[in-house]
C-alpha atoms as a PDB file:
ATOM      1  CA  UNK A   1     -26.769  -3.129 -75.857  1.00  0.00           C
ATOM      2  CA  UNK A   2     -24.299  -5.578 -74.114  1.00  0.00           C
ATOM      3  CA  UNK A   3     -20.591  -5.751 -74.316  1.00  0.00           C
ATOM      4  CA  UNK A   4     -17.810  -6.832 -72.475  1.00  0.00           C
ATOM      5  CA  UNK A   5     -14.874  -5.096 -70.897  1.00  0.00           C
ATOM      6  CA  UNK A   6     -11.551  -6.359 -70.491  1.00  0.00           C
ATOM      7  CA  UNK A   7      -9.000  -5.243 -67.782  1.00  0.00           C
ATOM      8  CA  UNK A   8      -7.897  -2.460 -69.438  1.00  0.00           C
ATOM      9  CA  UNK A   9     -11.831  -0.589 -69.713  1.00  0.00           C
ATOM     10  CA  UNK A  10     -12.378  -1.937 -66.315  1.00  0.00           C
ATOM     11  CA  UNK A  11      -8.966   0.004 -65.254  1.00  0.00           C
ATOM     12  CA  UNK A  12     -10.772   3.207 -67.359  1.00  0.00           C
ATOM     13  CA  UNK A  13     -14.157   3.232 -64.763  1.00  0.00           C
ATOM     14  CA  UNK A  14     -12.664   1.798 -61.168  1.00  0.00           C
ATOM     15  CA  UNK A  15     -10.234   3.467 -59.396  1.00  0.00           C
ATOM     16  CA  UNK A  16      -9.634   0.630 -57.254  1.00  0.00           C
ATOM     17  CA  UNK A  17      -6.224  -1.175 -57.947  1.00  0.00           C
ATOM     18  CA  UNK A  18      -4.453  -4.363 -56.834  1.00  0.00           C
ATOM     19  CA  UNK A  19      -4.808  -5.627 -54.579  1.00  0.00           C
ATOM     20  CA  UNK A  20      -8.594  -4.248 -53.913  1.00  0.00           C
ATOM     21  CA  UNK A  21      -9.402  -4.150 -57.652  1.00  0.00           C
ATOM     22  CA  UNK A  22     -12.100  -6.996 -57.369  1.00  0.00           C
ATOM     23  CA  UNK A  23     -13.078  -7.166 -61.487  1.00  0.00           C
ATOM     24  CA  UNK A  24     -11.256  -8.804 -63.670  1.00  0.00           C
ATOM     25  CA  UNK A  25     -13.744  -9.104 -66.630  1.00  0.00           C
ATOM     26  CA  UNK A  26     -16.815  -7.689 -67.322  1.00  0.00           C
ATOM     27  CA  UNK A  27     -19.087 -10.188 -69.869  1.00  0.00           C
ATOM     28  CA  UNK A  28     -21.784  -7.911 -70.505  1.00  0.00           C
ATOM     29  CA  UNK A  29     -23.315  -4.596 -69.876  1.00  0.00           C
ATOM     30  CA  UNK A  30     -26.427  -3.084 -70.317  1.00  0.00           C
ATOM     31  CA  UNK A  31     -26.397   0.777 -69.374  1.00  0.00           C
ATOM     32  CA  UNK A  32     -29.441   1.713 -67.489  1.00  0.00           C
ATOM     33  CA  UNK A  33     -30.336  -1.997 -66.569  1.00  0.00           C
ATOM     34  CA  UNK A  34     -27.832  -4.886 -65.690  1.00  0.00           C
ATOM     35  CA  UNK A  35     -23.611  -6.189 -65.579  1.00  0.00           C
ATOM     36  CA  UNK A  36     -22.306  -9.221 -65.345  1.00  0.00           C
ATOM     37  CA  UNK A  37     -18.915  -8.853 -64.582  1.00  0.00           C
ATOM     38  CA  UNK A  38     -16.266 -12.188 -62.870  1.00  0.00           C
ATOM     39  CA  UNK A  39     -13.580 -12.246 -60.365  1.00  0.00           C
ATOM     40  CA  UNK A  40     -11.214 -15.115 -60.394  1.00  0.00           C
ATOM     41  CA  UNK A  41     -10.547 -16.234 -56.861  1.00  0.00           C
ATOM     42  CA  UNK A  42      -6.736 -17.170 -56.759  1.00  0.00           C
ATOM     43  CA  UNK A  43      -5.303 -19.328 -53.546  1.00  0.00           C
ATOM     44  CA  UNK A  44      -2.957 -15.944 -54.964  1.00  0.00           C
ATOM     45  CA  UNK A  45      -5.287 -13.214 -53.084  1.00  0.00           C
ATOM     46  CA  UNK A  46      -3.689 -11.268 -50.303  1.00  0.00           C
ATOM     47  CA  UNK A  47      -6.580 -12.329 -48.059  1.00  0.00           C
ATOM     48  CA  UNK A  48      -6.284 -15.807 -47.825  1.00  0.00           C
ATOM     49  CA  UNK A  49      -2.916 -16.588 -45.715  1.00  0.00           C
ATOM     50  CA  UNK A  50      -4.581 -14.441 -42.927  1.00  0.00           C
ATOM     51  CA  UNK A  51      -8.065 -15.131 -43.521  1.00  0.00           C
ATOM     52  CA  UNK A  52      -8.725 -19.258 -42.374  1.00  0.00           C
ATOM     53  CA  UNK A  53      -5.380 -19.835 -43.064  1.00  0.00           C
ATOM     54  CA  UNK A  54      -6.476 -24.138 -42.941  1.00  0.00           C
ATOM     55  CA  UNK A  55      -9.187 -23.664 -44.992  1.00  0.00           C
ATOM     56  CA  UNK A  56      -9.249 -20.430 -46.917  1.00  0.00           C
ATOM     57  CA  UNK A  57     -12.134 -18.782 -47.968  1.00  0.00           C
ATOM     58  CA  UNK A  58     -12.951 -15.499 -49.682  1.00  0.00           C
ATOM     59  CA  UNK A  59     -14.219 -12.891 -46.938  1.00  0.00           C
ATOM     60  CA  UNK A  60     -17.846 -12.073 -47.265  1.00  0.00           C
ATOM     61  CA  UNK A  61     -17.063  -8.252 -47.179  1.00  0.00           C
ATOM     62  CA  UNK A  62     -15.338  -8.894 -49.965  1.00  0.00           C
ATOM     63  CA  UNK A  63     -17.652 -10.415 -52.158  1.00  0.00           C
ATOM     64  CA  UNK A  64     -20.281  -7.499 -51.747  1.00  0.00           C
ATOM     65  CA  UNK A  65     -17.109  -5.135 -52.507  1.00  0.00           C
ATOM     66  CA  UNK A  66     -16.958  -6.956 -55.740  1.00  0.00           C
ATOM     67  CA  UNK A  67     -20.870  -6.651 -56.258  1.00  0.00           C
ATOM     68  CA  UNK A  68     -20.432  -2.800 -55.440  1.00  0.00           C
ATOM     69  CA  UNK A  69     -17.513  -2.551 -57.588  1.00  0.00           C
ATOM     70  CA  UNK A  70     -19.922  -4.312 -60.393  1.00  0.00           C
ATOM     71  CA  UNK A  71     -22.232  -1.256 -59.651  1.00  0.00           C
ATOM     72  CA  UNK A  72     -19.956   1.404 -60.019  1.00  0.00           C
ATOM     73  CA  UNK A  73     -19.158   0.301 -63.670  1.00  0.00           C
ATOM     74  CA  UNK A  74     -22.769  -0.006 -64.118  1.00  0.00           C
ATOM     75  CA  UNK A  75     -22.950   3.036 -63.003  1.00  0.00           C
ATOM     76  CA  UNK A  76     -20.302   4.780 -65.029  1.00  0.00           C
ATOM     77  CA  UNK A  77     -21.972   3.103 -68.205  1.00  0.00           C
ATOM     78  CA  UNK A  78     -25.182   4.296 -67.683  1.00  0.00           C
ATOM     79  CA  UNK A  79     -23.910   7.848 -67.513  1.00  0.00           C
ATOM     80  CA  UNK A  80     -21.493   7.209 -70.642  1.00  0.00           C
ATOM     81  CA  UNK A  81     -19.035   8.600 -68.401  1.00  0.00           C
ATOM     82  CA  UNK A  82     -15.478   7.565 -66.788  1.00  0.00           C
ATOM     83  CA  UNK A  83     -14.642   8.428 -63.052  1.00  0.00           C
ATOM     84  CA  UNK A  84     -12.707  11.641 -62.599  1.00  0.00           C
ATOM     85  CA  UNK A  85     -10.066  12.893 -59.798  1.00  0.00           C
ATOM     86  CA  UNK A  86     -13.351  15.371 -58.524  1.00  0.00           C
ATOM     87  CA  UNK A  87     -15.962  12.785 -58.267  1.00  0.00           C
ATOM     88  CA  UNK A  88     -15.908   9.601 -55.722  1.00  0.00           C
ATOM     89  CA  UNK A  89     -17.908   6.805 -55.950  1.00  0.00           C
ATOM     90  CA  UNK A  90     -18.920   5.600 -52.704  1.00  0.00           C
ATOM     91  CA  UNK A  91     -20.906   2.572 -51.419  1.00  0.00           C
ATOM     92  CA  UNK A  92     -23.094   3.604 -48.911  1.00  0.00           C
ATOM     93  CA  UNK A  93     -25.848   1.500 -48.143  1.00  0.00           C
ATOM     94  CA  UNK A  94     -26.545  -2.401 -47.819  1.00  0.00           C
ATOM     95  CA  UNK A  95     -30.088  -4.247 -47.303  1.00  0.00           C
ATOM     96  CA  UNK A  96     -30.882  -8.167 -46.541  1.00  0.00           C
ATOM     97  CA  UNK A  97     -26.993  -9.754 -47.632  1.00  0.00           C
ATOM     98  CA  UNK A  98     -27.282 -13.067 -47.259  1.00  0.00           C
ATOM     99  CA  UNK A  99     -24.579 -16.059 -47.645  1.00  0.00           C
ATOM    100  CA  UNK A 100     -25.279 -19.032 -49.270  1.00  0.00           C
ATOM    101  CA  UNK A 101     -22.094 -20.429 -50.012  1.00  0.00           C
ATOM    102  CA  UNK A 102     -18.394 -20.077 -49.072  1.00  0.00           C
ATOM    103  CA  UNK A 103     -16.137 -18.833 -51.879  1.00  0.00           C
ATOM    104  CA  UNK A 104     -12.805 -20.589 -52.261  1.00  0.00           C
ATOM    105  CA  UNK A 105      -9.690 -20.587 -53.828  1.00  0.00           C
ATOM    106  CA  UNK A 106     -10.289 -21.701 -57.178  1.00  0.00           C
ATOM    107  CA  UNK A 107     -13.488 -20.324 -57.544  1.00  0.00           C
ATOM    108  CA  UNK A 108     -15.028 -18.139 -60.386  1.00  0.00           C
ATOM    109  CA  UNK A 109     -17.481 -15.475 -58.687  1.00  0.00           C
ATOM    110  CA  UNK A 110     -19.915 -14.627 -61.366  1.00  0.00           C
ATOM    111  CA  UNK A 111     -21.541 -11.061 -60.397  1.00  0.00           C
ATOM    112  CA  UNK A 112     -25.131 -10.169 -61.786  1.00  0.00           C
ATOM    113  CA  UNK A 113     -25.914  -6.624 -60.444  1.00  0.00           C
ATOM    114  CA  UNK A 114     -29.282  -5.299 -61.808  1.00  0.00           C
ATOM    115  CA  UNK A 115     -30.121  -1.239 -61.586  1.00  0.00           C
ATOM    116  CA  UNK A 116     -33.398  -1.417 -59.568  1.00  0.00           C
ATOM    117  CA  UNK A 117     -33.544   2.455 -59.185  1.00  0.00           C
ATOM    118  CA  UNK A 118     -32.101   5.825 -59.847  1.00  0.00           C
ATOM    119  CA  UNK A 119     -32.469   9.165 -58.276  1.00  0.00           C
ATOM    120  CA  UNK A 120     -29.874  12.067 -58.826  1.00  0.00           C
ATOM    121  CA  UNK A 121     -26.637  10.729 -57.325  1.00  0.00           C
ATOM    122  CA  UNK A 122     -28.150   7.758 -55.285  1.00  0.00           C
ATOM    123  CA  UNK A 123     -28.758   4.814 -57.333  1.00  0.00           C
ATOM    124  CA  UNK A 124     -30.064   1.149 -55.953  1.00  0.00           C
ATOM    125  CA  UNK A 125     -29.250  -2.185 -56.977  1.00  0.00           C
ATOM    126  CA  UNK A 126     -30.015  -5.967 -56.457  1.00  0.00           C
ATOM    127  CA  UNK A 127     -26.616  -8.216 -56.870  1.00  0.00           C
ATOM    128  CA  UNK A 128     -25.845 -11.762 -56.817  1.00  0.00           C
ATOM    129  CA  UNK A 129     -22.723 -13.322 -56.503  1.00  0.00           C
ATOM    130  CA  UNK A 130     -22.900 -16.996 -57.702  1.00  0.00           C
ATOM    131  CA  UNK A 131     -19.814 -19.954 -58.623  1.00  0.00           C
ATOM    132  CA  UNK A 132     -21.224 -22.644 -60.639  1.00  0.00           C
ATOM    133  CA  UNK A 133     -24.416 -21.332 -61.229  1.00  0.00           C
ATOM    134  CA  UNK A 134     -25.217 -21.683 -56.934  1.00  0.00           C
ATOM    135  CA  UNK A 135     -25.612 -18.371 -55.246  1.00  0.00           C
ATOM    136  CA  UNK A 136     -23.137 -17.625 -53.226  1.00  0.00           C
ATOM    137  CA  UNK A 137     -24.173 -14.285 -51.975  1.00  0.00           C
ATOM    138  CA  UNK A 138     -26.872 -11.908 -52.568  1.00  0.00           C
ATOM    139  CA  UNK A 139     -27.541  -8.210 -51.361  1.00  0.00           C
ATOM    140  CA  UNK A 140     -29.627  -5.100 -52.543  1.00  0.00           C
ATOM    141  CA  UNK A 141     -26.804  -1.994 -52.351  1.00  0.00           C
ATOM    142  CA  UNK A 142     -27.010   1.563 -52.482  1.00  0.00           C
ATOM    143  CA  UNK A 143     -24.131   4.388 -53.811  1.00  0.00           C
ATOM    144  CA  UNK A 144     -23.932   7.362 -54.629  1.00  0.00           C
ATOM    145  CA  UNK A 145     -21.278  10.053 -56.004  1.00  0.00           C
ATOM    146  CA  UNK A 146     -19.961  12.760 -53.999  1.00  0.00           C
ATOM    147  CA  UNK A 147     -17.513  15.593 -54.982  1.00  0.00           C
ATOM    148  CA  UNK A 148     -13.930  15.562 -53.079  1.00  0.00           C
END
C-alpha cells in the first residue's frame, strides 16, 4: 500500500510545527516497511541567516531531524495510529551518519527511511537523504515512544 500525504495529514502525525516542522510532503508510504517523504529547502528557513551566512547551507542536524521526522510518520502509519497529548515520540539513537553532500538553498531533500526493525516501543531504521538523486546524507536511527 503506498500513498501520499499532504501538509494537512502530515500536520495529523507530527507534532512538530514551523519553524521545526521539517516535512512538507510525504510521496509514499508503506506501513510496516518504507516513506518517502520531501522537504523544500527555502533561502526562507530560519537557519540560514545565522548558519554560513556567505554561503548558506542546511545544518546537518537538521537533515537527520527531517529523516527522524520521516520515521515518526512511518511510525504512526504502521500502527494506524495518530500521536496523542500522552504519548511522545522521541529520537533516541543514531549509528554511522555520514555526509555526502551539502544541502542548499534551493534544494529538494528527498527522504527514503526504511523500517529495518521493530521491538515494542523501540523501532530501527536506515534513512537517506538525497537532492538530485546524490546522497546527501545517510544514517541508521533509533526512537521510541514514551508516555509524558
Amino acid at each position: 500500500m503506498s500513498t501520499q500525504m499532504d501538509i494537512h495529514e502530515i500536520l495529523e502525525h507530527l507534532p512538530h510545527r514551523y519553524p521545526f516542522l521539517l516535512i512538507d510532503r510525504v510521496l509514499s508510504v508503506d506501513p510496516g516497511k518504507e516513506i518517502v517523504a520531501l522537504k523544500n529547502v527555502s533561502i526562507n528557513e530560519p537557519f540560514f541567516p545565522g548558519h554560513y551566512p556567505h554561503h548558506p547551507v542546511m545544518p546537518g542536524v537538521l537533515v537527520i531531524e527531517a529523516m527522524a521526522q520521516a520515521a515518526a510518520i512511518l511510525t504512526f502509519k504502521s500502527m494506524d495510529s495518530n500521536p496523542n497529548k500522552n504519548m511522545l515520540y522521541y529520537f533516541v539513537g543514531i549509528d554511522g551518519a555520514r555526509f555526502k553532500r551539502p544541502v542548499v538553498p534551493g534544494d529538494q531533500l528527498i527522504l527514503k527511511v526504511t523500517s529495518t526493525r521493530s521491538l515494542r516501543s523501540l523501532w530501527k531504521f536506515s534513512a537517506v537523504a538525497e537532492v538530485d538523486g546524490q546522497v546527501a546524507a545517510l544514517a541508521e536511527i533509533m526512537c521510541t515512544m514514551r508516555e509524558k
